[in-house]
Protein backbone atom coordinates (compact mmCIF):
# COMPACT_ATOMS: atom_id res chain seq x y z
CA UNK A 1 0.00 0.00 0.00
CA UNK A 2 1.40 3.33 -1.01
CA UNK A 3 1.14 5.68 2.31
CA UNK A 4 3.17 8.76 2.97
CA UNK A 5 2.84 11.12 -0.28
CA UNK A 6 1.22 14.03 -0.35
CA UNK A 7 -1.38 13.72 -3.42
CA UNK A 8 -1.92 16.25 -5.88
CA UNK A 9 -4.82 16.90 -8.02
CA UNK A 10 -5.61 17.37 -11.58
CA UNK A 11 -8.64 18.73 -13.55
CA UNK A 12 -9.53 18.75 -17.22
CA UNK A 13 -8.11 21.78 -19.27
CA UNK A 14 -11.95 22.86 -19.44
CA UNK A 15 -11.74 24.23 -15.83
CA UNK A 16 -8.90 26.30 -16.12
CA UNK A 17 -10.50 29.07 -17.53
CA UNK A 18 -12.96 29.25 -15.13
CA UNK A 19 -10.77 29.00 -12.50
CA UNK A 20 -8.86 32.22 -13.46
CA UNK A 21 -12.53 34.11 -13.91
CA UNK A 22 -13.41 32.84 -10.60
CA UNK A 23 -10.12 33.56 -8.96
CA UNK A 24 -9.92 37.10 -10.80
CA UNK A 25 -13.60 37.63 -9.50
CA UNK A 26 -12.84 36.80 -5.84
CA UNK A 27 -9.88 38.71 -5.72
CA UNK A 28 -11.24 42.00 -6.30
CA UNK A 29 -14.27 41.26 -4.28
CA UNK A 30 -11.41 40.65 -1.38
CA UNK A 31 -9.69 43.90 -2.76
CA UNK A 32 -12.92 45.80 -2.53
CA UNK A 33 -13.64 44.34 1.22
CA UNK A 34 -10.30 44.89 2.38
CA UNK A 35 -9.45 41.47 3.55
CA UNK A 36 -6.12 41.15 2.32
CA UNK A 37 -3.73 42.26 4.89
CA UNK A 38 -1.30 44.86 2.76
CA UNK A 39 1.98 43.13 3.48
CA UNK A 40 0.94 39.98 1.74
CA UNK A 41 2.32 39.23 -0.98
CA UNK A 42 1.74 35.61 -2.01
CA UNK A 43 -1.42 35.15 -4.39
CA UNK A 44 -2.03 38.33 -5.39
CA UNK A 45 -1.00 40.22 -8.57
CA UNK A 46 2.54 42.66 -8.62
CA UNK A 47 3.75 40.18 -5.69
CA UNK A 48 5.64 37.30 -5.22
CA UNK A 49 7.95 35.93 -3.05
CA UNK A 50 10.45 37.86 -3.79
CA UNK A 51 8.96 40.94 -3.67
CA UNK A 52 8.44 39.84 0.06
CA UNK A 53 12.42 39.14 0.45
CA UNK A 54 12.69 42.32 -0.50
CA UNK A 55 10.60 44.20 1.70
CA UNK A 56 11.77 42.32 5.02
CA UNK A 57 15.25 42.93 3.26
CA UNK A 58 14.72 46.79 3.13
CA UNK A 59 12.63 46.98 6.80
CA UNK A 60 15.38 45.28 8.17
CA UNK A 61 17.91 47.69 6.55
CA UNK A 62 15.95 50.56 7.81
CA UNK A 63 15.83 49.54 11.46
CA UNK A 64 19.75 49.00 11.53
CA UNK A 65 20.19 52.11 10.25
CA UNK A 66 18.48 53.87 12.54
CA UNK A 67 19.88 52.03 15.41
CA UNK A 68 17.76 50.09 16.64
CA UNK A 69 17.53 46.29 17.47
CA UNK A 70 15.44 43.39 15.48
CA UNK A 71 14.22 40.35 17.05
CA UNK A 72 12.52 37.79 15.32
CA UNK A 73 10.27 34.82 14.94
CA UNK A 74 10.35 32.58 12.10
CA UNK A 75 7.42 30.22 11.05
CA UNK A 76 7.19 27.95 8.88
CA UNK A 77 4.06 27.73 7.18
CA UNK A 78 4.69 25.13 4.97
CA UNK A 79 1.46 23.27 5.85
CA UNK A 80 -0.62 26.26 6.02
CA UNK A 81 -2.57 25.76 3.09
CA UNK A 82 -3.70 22.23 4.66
CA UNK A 83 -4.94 23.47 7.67
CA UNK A 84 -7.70 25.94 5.52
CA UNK A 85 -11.48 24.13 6.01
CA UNK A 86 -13.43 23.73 2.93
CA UNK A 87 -16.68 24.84 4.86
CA UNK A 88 -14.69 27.83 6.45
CA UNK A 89 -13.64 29.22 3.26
CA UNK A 90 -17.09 28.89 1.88
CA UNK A 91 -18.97 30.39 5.12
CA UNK A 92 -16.94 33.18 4.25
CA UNK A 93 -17.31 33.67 0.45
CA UNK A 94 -20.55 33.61 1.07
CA UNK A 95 -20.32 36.69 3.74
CA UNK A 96 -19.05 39.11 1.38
CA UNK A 97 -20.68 41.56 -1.07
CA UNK A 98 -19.80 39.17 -3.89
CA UNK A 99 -22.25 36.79 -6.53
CA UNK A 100 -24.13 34.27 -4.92
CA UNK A 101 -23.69 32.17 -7.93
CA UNK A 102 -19.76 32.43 -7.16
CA UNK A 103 -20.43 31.15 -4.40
CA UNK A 104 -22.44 28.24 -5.73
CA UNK A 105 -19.91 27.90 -8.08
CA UNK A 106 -16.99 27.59 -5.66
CA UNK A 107 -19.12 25.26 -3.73
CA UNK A 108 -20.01 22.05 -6.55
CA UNK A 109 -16.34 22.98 -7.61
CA UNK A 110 -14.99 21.64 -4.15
CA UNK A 111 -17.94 19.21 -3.18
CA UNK A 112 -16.90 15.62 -3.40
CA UNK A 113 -13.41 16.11 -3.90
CA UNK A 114 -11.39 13.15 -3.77
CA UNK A 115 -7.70 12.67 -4.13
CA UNK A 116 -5.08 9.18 -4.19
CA UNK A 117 -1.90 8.53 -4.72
CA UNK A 118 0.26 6.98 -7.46
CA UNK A 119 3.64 5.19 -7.28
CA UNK A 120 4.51 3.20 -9.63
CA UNK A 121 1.31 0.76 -10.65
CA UNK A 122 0.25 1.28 -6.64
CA UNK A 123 -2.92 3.53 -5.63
CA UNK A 124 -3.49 4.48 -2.24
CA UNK A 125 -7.11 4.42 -0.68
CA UNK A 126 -9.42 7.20 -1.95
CA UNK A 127 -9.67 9.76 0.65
CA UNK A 128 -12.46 12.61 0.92
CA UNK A 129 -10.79 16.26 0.93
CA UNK A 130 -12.29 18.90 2.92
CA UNK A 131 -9.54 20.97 3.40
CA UNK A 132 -6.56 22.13 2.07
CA UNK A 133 -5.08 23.46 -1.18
CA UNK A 134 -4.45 21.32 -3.88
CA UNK A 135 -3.51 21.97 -7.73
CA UNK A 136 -6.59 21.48 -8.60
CA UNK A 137 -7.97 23.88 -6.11
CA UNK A 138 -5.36 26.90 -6.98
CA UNK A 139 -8.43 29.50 -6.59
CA UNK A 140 -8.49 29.12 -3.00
CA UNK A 141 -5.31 29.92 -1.92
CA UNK A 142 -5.51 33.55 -2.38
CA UNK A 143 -7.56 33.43 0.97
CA UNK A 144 -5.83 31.68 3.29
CA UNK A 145 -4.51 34.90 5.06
CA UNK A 146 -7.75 36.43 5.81
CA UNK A 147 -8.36 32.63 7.47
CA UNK A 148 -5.44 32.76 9.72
């Protein structure tokens, strides 16, 4: 039995469009609602990784040179995006000013997902997902902030 992997999903090259309309849609309903914390940078457009570098790069700069001291915490959030409830991230899609057909959308889109895994000519058991960011689920992932 093939345990241990994380799985990834796939979806047919019909979906992808949508998933960009739906993901551009949600983004500036977030935008427009303020629930993107400003110093995020992952998922959104103009920002990447290292565009955050940077920025912690340049704050840090700035605080030396004005003398004073840094301390910090590192965390890895590695896992984050598995932690993310299917049922929390609907609850609240639903909340904001946006479609209710989104909404509905998002919903069937994420309802009965399953995932295995592949190694070789071994599957693992089917397993129900109902959280968590897969390929597949890409369009989610842009609110996993405003979740934390």
């Amino acid at each position: 039995m093939v345990t241990n992997f994380r799985p990834i999903s796939l979806t047919s090259v019909v979906c992808k469009p949508m998933e960009h309309v739906i993901a551009s849609y949600l983004r500036q309903v977030w935008d427009k609602n303020d629930w993107l914390y400003e110093g995020q940078h992952g998922f959104r457009p103009g920002y990447s990784c290292k565009s955050q570098v940077i920025t912690v790069c340049q704050d840090t700069a700035d605080t030396m040179d004005n003398g004073n001291r840094i301390n910090a915490i590192v965390i890895d959030y590695s896992k984050a995006f598995d932690l993310v409830q299917h049922d929390q991230l609907l609850m609240k899609t639903a909340n904001s000013d946006g479609d209710s057909r989104v909404v509905a959308w998002v919903r069937e889109y994420l309802l009965g997902c399953t995932q295995r895994v592949r190694v070789g000519r071994q599957l693992s058991e089917e397993v129900r997902v109902t959280s968590g960011f897969t390929a597949r689920e890409h369009i989610r992932s842009s609110s996993v902030s405003s979740l934390h």
